[in-house]
N, C-alpha and C. Protein backbone atom coordinates (compact mmCIF):
# COMPACT_ATOMS: atom_id res chain seq x y z
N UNK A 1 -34.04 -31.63 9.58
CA UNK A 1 -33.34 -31.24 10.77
C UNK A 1 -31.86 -31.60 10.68
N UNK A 2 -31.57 -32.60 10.50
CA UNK A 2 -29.89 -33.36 10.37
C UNK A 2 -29.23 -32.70 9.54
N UNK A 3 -30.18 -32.07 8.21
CA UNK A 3 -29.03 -31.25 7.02
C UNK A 3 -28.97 -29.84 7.57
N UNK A 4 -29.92 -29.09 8.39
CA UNK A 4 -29.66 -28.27 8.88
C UNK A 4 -28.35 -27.98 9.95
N UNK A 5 -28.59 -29.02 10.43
CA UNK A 5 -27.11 -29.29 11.82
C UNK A 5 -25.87 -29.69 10.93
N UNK A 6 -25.99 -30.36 9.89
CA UNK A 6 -24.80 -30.49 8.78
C UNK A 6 -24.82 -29.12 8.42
N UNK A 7 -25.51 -28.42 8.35
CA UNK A 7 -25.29 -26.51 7.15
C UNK A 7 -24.44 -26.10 8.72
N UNK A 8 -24.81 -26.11 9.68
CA UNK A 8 -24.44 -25.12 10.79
C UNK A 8 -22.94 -25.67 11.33
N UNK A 9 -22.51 -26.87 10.93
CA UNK A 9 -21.22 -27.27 11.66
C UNK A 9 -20.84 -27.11 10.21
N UNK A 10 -21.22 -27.22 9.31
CA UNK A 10 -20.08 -26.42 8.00
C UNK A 10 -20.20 -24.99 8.18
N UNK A 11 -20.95 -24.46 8.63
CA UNK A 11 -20.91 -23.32 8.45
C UNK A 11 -19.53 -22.89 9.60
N UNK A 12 -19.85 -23.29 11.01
CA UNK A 12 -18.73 -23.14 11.68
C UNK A 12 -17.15 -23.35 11.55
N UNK A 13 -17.31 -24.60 10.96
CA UNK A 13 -16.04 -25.36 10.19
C UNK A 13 -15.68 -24.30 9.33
N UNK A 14 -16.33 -23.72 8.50
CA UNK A 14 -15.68 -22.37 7.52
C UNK A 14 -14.74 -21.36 8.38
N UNK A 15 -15.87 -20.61 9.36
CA UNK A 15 -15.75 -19.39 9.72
C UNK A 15 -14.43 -19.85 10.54
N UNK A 16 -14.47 -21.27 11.40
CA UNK A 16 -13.08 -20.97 12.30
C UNK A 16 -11.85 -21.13 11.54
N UNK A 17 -11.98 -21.92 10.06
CA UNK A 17 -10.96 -21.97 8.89
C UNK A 17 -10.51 -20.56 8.80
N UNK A 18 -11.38 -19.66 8.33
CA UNK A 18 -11.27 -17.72 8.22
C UNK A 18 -10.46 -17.75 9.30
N UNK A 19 -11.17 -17.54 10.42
CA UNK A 19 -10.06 -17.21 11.57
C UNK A 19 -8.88 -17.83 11.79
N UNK A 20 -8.79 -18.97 11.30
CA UNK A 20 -7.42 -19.28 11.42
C UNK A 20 -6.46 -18.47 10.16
N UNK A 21 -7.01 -19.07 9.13
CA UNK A 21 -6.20 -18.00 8.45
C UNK A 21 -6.18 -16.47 8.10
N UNK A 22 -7.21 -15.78 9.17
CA UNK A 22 -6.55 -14.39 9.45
C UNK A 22 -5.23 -14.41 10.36
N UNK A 23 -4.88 -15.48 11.57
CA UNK A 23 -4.30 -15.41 11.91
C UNK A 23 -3.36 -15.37 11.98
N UNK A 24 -3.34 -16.67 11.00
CA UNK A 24 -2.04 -16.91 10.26
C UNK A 24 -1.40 -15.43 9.54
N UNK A 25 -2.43 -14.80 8.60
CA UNK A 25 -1.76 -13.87 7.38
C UNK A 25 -1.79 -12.33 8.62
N UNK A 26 -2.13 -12.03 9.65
CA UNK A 26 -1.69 -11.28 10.41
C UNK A 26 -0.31 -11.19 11.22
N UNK A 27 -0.19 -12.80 11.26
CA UNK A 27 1.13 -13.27 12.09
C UNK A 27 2.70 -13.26 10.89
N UNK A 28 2.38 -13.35 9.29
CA UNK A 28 3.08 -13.06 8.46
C UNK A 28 3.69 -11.49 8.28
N UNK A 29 2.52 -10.99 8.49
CA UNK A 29 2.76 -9.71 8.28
C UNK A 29 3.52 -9.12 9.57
N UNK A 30 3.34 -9.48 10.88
CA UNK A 30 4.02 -8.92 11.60
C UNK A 30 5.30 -9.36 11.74
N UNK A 31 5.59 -10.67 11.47
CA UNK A 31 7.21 -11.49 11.52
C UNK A 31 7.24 -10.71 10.25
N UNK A 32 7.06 -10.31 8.98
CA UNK A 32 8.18 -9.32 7.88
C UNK A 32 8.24 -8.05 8.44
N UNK A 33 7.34 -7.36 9.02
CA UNK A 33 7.90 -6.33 9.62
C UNK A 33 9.21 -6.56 9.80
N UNK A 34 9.17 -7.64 11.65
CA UNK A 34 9.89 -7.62 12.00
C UNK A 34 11.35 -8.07 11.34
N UNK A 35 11.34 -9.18 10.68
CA UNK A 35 12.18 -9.75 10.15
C UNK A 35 12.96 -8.02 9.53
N UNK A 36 12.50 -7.11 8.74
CA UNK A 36 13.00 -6.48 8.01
C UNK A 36 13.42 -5.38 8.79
N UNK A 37 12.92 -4.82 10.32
CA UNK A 37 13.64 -3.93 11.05
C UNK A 37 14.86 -4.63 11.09
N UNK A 38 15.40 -5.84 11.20
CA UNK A 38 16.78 -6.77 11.85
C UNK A 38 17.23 -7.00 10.20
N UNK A 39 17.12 -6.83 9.64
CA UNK A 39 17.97 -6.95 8.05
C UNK A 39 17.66 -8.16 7.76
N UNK A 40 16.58 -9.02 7.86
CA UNK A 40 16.74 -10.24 7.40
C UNK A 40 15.76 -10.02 5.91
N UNK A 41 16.51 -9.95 4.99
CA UNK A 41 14.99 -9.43 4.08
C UNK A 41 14.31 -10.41 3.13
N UNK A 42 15.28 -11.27 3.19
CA UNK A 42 14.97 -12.51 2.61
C UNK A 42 13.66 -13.07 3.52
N UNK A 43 13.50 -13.37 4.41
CA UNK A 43 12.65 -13.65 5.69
C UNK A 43 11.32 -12.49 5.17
N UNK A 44 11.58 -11.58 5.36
CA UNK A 44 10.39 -10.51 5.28
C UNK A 44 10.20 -10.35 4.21
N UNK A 45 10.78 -10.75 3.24
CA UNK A 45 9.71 -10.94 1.14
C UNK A 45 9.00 -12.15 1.37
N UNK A 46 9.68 -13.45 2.28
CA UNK A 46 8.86 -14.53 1.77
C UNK A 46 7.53 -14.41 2.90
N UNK A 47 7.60 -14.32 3.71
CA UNK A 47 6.23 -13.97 4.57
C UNK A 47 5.35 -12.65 4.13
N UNK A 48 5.68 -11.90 3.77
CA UNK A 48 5.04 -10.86 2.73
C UNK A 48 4.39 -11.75 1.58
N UNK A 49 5.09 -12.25 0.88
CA UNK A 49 4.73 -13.31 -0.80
C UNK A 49 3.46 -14.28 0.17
N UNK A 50 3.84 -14.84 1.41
CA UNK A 50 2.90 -15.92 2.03
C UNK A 50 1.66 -15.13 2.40
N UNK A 51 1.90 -13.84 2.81
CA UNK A 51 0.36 -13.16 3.49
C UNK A 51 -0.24 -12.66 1.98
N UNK A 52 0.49 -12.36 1.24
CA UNK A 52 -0.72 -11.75 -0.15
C UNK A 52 -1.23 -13.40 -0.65
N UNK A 53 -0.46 -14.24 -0.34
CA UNK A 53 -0.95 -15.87 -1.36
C UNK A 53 -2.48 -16.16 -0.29
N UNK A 54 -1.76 -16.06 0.82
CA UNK A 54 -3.14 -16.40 2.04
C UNK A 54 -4.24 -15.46 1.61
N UNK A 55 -4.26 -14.28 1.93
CA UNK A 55 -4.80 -13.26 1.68
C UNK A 55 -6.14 -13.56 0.00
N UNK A 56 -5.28 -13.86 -0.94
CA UNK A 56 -5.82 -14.21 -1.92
C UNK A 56 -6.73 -15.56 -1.99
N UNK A 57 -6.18 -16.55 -1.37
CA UNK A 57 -6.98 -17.55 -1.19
C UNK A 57 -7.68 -17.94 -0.23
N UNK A 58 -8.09 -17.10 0.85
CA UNK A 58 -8.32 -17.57 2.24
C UNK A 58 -9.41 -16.30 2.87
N UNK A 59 -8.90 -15.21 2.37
CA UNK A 59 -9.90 -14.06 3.08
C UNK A 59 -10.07 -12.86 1.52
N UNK A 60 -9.94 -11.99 1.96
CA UNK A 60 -11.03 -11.13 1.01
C UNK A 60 -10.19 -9.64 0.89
N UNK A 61 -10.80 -9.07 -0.21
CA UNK A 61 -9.94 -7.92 -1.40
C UNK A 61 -9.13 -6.90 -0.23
N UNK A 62 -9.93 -6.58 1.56
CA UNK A 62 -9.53 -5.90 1.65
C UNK A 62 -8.01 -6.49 2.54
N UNK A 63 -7.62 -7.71 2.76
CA UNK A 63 -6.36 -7.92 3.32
C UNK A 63 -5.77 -7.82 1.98
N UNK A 64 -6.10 -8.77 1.00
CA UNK A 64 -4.97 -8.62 -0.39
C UNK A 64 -4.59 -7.59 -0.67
N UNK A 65 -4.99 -6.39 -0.66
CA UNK A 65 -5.13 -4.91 -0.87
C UNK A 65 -3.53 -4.68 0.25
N UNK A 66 -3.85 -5.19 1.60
CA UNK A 66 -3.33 -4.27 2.60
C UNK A 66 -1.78 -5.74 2.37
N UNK A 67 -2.29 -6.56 1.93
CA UNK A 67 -0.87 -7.67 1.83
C UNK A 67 -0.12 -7.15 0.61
N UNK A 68 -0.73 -6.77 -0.37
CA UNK A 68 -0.04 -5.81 -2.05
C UNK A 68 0.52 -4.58 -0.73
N UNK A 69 0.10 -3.68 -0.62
CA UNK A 69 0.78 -2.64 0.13
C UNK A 69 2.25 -2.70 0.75
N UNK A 70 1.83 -3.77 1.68
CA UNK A 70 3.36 -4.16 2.47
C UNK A 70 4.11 -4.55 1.77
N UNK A 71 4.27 -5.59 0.64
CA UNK A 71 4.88 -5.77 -0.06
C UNK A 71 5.07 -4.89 -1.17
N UNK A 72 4.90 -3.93 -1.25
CA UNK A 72 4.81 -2.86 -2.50
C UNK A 72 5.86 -1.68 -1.65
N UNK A 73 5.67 -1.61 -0.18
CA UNK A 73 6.42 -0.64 0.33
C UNK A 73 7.76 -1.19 0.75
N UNK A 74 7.07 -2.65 0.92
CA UNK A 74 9.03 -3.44 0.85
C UNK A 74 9.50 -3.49 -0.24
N UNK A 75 9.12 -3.29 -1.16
CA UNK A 75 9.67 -3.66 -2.55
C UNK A 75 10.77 -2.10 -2.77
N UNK A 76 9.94 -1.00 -2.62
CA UNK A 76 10.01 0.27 -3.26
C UNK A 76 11.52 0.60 -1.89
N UNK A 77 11.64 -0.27 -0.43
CA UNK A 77 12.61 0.55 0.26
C UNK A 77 14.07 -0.69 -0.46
N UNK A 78 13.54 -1.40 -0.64
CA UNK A 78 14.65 -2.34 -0.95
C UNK A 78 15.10 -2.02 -2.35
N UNK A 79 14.39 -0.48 -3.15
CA UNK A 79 15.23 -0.01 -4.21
C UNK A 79 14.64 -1.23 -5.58
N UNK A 80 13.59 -1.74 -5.22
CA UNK A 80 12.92 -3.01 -6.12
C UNK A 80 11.83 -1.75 -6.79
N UNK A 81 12.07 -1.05 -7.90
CA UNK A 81 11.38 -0.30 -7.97
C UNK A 81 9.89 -0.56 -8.91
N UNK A 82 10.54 -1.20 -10.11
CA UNK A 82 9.70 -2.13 -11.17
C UNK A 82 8.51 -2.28 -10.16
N UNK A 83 9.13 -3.47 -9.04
CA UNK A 83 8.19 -4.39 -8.61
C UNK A 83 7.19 -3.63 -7.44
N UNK A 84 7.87 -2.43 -7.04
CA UNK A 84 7.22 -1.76 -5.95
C UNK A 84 5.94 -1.45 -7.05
N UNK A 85 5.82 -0.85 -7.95
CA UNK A 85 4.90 -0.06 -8.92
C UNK A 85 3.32 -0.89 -9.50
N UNK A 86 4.16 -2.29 -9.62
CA UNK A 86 3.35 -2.70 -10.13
C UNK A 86 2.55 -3.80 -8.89
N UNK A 87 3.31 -3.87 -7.88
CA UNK A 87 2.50 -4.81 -6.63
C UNK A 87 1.52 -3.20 -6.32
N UNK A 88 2.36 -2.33 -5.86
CA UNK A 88 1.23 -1.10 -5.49
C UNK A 88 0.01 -1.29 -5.97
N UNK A 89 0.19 -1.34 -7.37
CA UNK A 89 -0.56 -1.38 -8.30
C UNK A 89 -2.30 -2.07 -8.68
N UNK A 90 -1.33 -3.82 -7.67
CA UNK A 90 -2.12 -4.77 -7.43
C UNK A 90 -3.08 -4.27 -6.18
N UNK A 91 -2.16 -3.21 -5.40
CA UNK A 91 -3.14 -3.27 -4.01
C UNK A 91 -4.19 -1.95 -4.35
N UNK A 92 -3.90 -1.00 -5.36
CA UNK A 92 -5.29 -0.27 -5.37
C UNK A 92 -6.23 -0.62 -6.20
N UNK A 93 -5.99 -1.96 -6.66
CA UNK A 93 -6.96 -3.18 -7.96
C UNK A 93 -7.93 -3.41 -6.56
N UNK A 94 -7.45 -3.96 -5.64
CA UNK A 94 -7.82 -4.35 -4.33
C UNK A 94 -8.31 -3.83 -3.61
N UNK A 95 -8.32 -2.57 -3.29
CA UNK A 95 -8.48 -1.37 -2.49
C UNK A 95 -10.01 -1.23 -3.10
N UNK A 96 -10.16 -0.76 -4.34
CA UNK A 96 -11.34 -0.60 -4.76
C UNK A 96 -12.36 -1.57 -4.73
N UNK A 97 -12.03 -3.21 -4.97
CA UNK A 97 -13.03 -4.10 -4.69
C UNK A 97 -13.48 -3.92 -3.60
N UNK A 98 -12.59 -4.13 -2.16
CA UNK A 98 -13.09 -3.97 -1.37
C UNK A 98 -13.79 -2.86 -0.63
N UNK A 99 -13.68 -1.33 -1.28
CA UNK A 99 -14.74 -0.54 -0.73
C UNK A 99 -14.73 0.02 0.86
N UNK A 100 -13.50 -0.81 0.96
CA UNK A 100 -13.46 -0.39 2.67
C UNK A 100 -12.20 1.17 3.06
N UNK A 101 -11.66 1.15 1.88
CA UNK A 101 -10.11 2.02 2.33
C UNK A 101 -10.63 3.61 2.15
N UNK A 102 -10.02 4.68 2.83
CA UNK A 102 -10.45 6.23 3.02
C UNK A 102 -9.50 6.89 1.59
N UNK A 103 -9.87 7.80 1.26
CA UNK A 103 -9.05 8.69 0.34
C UNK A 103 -7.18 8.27 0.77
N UNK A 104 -7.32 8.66 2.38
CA UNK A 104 -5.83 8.32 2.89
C UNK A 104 -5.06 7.54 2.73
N UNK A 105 -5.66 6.32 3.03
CA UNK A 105 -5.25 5.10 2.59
C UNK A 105 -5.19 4.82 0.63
N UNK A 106 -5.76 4.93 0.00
CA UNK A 106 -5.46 5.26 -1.58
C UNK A 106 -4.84 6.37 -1.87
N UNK A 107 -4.25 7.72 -1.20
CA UNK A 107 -3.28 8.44 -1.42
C UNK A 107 -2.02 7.83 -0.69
N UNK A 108 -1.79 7.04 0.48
CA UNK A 108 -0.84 6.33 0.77
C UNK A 108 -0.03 5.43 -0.73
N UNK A 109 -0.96 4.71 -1.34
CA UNK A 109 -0.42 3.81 -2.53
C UNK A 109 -0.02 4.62 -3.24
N UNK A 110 -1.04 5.47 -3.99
CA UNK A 110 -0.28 6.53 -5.00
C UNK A 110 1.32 7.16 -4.55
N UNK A 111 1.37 7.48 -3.20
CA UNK A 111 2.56 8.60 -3.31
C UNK A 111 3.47 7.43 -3.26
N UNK A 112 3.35 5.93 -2.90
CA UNK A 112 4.19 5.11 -3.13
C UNK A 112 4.55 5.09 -4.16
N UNK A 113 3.54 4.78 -5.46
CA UNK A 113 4.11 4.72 -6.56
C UNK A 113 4.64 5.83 -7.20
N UNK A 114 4.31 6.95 -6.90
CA UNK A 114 5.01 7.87 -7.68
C UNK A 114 6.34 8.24 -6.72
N UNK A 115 6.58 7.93 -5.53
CA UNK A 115 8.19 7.60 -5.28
C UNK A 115 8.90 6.34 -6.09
N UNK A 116 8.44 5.87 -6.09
CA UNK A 116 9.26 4.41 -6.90
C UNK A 116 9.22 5.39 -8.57
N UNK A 117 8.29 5.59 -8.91
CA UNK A 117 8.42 6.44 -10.33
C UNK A 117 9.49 7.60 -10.57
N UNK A 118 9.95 8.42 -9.36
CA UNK A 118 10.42 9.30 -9.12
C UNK A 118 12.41 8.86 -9.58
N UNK A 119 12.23 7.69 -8.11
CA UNK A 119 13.36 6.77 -7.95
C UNK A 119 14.23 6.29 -9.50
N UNK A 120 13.04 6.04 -10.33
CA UNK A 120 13.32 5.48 -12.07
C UNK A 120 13.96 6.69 -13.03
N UNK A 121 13.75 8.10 -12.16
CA UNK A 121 13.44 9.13 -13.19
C UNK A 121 12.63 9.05 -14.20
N UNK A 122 11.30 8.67 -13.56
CA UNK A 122 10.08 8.55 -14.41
C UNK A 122 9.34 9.27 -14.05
N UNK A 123 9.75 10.53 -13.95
CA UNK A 123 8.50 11.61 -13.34
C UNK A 123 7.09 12.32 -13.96
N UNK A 124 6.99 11.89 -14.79
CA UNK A 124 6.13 12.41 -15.98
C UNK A 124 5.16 11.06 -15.54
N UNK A 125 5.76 9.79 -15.45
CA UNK A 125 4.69 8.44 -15.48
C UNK A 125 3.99 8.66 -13.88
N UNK A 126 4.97 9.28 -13.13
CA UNK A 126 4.60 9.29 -11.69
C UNK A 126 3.12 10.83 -11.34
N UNK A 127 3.15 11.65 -12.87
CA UNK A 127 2.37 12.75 -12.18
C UNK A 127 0.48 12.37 -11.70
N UNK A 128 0.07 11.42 -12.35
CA UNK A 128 -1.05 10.82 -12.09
C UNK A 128 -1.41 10.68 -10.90
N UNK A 129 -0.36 10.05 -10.31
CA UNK A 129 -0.30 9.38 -9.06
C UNK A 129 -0.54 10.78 -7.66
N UNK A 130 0.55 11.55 -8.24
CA UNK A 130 0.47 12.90 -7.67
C UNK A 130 -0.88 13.73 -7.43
N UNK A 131 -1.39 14.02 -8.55
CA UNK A 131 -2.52 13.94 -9.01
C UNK A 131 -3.90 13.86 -8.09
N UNK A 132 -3.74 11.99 -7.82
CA UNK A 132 -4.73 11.42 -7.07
C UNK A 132 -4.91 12.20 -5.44
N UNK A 133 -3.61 12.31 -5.00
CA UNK A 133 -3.51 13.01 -3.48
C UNK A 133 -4.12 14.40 -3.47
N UNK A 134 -3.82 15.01 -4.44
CA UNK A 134 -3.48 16.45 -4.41
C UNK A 134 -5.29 16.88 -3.23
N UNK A 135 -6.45 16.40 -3.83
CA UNK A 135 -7.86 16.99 -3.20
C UNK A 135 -7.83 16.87 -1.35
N UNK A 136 -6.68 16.39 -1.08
CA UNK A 136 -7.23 15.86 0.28
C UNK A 136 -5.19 15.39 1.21
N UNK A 137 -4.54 15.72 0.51
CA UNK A 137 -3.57 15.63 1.17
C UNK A 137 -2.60 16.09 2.61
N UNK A 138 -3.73 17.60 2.34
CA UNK A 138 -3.09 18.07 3.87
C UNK A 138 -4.01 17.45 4.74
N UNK A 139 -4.92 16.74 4.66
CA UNK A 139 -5.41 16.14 5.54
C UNK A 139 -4.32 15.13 6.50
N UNK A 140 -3.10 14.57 6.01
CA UNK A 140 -2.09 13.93 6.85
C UNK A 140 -2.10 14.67 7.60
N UNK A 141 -1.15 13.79 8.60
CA UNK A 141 -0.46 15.08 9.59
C UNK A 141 1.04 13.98 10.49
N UNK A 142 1.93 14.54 10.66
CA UNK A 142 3.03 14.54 11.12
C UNK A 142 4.12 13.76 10.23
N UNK A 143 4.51 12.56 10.11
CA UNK A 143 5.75 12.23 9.09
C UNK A 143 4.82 11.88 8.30
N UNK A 144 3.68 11.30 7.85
CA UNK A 144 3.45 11.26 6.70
C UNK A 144 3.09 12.37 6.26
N UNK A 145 2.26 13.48 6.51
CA UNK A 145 2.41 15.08 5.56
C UNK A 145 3.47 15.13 5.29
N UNK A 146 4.60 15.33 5.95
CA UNK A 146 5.91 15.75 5.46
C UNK A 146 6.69 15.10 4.50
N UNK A 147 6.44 13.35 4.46
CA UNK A 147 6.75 12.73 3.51
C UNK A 147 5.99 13.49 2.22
N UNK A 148 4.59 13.47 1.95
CA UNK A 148 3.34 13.64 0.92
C UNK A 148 3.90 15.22 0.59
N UNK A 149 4.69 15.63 1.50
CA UNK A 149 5.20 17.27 0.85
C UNK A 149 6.39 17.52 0.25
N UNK A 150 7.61 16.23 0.80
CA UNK A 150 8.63 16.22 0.26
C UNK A 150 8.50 15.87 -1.16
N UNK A 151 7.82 14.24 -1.28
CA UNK A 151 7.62 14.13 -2.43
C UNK A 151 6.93 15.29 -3.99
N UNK A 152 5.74 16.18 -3.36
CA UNK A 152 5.55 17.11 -4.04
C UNK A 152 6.41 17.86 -4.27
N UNK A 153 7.48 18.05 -3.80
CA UNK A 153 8.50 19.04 -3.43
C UNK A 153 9.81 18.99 -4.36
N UNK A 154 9.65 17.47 -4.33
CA UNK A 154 10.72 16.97 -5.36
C UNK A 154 9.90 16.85 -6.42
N UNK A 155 8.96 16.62 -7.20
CA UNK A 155 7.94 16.62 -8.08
C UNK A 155 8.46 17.79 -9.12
N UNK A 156 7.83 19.19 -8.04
CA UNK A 156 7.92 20.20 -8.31
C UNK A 156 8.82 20.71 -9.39
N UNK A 157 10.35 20.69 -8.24
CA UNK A 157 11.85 20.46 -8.57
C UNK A 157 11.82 19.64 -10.16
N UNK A 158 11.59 18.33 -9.90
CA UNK A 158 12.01 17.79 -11.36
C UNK A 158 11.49 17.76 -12.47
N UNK A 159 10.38 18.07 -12.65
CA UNK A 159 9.24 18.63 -13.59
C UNK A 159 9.67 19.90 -14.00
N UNK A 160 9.90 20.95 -13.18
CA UNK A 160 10.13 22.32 -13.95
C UNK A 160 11.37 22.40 -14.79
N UNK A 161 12.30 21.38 -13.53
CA UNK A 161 13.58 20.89 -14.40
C UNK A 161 13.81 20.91 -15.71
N UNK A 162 12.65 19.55 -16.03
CA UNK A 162 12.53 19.24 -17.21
C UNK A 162 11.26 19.59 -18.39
N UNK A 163 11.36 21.40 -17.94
CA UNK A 163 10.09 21.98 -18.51
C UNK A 163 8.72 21.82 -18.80
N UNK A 164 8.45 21.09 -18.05
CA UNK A 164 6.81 20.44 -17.78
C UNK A 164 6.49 21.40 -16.53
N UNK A 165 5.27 21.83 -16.43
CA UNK A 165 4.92 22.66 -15.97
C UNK A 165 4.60 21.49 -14.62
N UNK A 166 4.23 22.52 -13.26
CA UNK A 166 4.04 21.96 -11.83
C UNK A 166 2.88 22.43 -10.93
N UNK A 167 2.38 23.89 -11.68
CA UNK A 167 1.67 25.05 -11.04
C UNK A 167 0.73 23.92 -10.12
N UNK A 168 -0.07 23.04 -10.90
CA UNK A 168 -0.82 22.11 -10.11
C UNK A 168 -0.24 21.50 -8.92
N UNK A 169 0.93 21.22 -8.31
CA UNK A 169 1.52 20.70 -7.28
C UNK A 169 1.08 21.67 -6.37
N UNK A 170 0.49 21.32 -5.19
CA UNK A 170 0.63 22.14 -3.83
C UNK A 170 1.94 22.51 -3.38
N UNK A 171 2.02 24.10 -2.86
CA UNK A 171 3.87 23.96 -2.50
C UNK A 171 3.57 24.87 -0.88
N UNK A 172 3.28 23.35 -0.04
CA UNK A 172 3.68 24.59 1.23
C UNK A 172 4.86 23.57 2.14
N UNK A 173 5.43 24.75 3.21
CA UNK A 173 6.60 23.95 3.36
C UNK A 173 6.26 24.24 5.17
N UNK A 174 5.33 24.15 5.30
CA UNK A 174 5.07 24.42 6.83
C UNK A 174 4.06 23.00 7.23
N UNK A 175 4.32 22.52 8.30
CA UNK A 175 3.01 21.80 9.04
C UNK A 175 1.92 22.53 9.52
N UNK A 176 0.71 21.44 8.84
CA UNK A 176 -0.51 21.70 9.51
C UNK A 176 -1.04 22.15 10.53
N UNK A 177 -1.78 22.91 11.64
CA UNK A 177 -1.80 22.75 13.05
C UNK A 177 -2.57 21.39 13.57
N UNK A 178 -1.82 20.61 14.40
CA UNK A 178 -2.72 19.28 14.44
C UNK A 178 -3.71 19.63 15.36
């Protein structure tokens, strides 16, 4: 009976540990937001770096996944392109353990990385990525379709550019009806 009441107050002792540190790595993520709407960006990498460290040691593949993301999309606006590619990178390592994310959400990472690829004039390394969206992309709808079309758009453009064929790129230049 006594080791049982010892299993159940460890067991509690765990779970409110979890909850605290979801809280914590939820409360990171929303101060880098914020920090980075107000230009502080120094502020919003290191609470980004703190929610993927939490994330990794504290809760499970599918925050690390969504903590790689934020930091992969801060990386890629702050012109950090290297690092956008390869944190992305980390979050669809993540994405897949955890089993929880929609096509949408794993075409979100891809068109990240193949903007940061784009950004390098690495468009040939970025067509994969392209690639991944293409079965299910008009499924967006409002600024992100239009982002997921620009980028094809510029794809298109710099590929034929550079005589690599594109025919595979979707090319429509209209919105969906939502």
């Amino acid at each position: 009976m006594r080791k049982r009441a010892l299993f159940i107050v460890a067991a509690l002792a765990l779970l409110s540990a979890c909850s605290v540190q979801q809280t914590y790595y939820d409360a990171e993520l929303a101060v880098a937001s914020d920090d980075e709407r107000k230009g502080n960006y120094k502020a919003a990498h290191e609470n980004l770096v703190s929610a993927v460290w939490r994330a990794k040691n504290y809760l499970g593949p599918k925050e690390v996944s969504t903590a790689y993301y934020n930091l992969g999309t801060f990386f890629r606006r702050q012109a950090n392109f290297e690092n956008s590619i390869s944190t992305l990178q980390e979050s669809i390592k993540y994405a897949k353990e955890a089993g929880t994310f929609d096509d949408l959400a794993f075409g979100r990472r891809h068109i990240e990385i193949a903007t940061s690829y784009a950004a390098l004039d690495q468009w040939e390394s970025g067509v994969p990525h392209i690639k991944a969206v293409i079965p299910y992309w008009e499924n967006y709808s409002g600024s992100e379709y239009q982002f997921v079309n620009t980028v094809f758009a510029e794809y298109s453009k710099a590929l034929t550019k550079k005589g690599v064929s594109a025919t595979f790129i979707p090319n429509k230049t209209s919105n969906p009806t939502p």
